[in-house]
N, C-alpha and C. Protein backbone atom coordinates (compact mmCIF):
# COMPACT_ATOMS: atom_id res chain seq x y z
N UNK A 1 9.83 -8.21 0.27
CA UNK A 1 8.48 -8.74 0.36
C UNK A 1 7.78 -8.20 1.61
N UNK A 2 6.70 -7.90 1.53
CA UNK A 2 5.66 -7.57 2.28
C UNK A 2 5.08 -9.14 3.37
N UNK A 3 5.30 -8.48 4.83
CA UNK A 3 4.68 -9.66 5.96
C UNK A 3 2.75 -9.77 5.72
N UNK A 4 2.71 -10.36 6.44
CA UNK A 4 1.02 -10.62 6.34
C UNK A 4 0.70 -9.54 6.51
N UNK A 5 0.59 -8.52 7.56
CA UNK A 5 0.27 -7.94 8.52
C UNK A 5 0.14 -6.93 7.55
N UNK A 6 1.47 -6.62 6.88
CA UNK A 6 1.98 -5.54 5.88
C UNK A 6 0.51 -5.66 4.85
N UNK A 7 0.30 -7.06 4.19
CA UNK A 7 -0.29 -6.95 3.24
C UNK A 7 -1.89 -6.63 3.27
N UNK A 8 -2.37 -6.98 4.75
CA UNK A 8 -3.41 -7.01 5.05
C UNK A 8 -4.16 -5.51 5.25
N UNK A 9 -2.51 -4.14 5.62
CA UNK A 9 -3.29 -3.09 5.62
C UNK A 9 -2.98 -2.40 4.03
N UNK A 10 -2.21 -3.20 3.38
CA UNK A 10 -2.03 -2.81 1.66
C UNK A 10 -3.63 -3.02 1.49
N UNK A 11 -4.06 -4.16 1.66
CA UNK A 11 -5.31 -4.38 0.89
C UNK A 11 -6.61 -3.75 1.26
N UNK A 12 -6.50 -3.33 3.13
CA UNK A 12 -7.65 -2.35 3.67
C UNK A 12 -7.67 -0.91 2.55
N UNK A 13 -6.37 -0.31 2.47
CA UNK A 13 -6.12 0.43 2.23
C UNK A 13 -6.57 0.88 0.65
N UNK A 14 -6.29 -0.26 -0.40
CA UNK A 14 -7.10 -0.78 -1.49
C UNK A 14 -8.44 -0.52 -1.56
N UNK A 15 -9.34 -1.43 -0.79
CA UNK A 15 -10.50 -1.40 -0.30
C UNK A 15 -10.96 0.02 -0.04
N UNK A 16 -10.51 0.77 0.90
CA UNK A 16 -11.29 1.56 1.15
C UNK A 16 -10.69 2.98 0.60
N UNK A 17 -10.15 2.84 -0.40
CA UNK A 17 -9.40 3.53 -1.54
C UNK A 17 -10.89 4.51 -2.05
N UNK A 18 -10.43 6.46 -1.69
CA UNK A 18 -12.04 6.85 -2.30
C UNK A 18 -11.45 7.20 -3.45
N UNK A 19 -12.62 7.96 -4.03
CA UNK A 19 -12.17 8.80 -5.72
C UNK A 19 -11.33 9.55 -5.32
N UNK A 20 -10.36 9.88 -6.74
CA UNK A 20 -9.79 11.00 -7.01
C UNK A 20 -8.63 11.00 -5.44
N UNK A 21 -8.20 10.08 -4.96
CA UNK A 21 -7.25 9.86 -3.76
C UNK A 21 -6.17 9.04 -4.09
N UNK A 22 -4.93 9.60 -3.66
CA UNK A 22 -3.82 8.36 -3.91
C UNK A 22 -3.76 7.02 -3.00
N UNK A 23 -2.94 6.33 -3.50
CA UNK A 23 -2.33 5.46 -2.26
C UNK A 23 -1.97 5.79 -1.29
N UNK A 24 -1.26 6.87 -1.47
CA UNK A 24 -0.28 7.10 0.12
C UNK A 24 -1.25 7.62 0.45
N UNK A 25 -2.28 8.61 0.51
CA UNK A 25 -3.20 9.12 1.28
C UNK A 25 -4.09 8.03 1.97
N UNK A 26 -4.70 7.03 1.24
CA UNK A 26 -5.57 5.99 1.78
C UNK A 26 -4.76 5.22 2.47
N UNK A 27 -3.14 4.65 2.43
CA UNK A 27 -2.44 4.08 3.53
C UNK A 27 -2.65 4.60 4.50
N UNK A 28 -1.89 5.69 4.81
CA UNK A 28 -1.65 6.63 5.89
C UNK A 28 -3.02 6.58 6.24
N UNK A 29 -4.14 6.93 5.79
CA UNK A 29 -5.45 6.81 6.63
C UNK A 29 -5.39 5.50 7.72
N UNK A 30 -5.15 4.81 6.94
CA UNK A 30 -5.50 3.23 7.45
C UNK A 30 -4.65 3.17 8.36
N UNK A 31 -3.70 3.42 8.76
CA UNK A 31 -2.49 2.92 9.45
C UNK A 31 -2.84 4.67 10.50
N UNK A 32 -3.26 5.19 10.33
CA UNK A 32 -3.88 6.40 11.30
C UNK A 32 -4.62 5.77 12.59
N UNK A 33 -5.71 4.87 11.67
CA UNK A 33 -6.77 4.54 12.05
C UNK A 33 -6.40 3.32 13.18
N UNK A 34 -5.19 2.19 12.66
CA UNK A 34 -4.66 1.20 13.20
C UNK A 34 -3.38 1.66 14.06
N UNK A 35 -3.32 2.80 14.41
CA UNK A 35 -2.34 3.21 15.26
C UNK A 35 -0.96 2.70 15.09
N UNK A 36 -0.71 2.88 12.99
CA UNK A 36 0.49 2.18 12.96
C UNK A 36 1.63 3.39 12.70
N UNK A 37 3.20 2.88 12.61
CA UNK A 37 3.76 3.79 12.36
C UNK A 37 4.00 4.82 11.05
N UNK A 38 4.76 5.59 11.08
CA UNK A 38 5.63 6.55 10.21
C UNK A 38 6.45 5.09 9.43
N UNK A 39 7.54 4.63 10.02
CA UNK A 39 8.56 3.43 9.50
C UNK A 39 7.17 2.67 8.71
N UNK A 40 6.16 2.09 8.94
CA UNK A 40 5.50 0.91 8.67
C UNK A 40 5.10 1.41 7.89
N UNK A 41 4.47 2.90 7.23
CA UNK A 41 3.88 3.58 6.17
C UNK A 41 5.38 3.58 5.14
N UNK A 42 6.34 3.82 5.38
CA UNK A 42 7.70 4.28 4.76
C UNK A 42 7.85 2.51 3.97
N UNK A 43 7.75 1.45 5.11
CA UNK A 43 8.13 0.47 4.27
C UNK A 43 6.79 -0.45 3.78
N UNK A 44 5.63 -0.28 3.96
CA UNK A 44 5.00 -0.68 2.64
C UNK A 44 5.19 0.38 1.31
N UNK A 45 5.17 1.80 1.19
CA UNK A 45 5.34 2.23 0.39
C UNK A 45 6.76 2.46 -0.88
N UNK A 46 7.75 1.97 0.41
CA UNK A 46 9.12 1.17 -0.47
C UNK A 46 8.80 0.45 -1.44
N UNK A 47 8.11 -0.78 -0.94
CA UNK A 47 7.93 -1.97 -1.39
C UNK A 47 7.32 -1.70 -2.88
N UNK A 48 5.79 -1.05 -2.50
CA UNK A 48 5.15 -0.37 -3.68
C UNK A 48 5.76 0.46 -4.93
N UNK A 49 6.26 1.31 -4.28
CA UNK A 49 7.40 2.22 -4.96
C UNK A 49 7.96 1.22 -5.86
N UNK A 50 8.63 0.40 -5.17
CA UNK A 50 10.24 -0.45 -6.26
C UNK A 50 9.17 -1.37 -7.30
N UNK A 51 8.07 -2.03 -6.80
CA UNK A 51 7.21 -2.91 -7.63
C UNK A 51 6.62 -2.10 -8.51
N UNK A 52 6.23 -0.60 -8.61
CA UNK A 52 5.69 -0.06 -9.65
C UNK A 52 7.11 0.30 -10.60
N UNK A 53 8.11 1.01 -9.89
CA UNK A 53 9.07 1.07 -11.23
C UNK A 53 9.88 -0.10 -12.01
N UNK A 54 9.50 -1.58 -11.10
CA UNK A 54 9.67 -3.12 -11.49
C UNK A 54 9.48 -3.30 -12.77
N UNK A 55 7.68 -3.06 -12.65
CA UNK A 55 7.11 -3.33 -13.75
C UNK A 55 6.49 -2.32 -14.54
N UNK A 56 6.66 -0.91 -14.35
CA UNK A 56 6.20 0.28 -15.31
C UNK A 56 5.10 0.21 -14.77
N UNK A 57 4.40 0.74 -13.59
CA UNK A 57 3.10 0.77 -13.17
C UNK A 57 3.01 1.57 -12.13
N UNK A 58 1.59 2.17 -12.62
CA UNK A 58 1.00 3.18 -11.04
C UNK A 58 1.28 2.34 -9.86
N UNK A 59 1.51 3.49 -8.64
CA UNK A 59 1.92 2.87 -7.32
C UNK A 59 0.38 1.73 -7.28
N UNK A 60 -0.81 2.88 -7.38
CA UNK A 60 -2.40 1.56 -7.22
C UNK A 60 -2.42 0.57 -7.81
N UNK A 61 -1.46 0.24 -9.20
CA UNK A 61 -2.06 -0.66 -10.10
C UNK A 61 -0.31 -1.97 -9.10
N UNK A 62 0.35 -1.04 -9.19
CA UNK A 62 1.24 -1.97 -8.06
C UNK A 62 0.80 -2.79 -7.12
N UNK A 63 0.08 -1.60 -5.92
CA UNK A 63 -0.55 -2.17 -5.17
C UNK A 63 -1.09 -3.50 -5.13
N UNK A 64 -1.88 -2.97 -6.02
CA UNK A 64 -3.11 -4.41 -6.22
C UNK A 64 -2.29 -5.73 -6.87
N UNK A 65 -1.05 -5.18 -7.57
CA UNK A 65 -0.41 -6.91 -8.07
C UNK A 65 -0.27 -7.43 -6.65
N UNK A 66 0.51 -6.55 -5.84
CA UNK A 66 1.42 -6.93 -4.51
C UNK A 66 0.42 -7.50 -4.02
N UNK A 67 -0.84 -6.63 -3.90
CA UNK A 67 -2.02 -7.75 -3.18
C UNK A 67 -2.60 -8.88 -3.16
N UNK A 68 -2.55 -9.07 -4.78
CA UNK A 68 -3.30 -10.82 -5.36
C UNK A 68 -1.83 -11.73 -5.16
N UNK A 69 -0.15 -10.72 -5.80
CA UNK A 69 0.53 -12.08 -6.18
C UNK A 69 1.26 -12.80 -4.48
N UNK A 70 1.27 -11.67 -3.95
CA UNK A 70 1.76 -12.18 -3.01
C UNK A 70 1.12 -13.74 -1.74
């Protein structure tokens, strides 16, 4: 499971998600921007990762469960 902190730059990252861009590109922006780490990009995108092959789903469409269910 994803901490607050975790989820809060999942959902910036969501948010300011442009066209035609992945997830990991718009994380890594965000966490650029928030002076976060390499590890902290590695383990929200774990998380994402295992929840999209969970439930048969794009890492984004992951994302966004991880974002509302959590």
């Amino acid at each position: 499971m994803l901490s607050e902190e975790e989820l809060a730059l999942l959902r910036e990252a969501i948010a300011s998600h442009r066209k035609k861009e992945d997830l990991e590109t718009s994380l890594g922006r965000v966490l650029r921007r928030r002076d976060g780490s390499f590890e902290l990009y590695l383990r929200i995108m774990g998380v994402v990762r295992e929840e999209a092959r969970r439930r048969k789903l794009s890492p984004m469409d992951a994302a966004r469960t991880l974002a509302i269910d959590e």
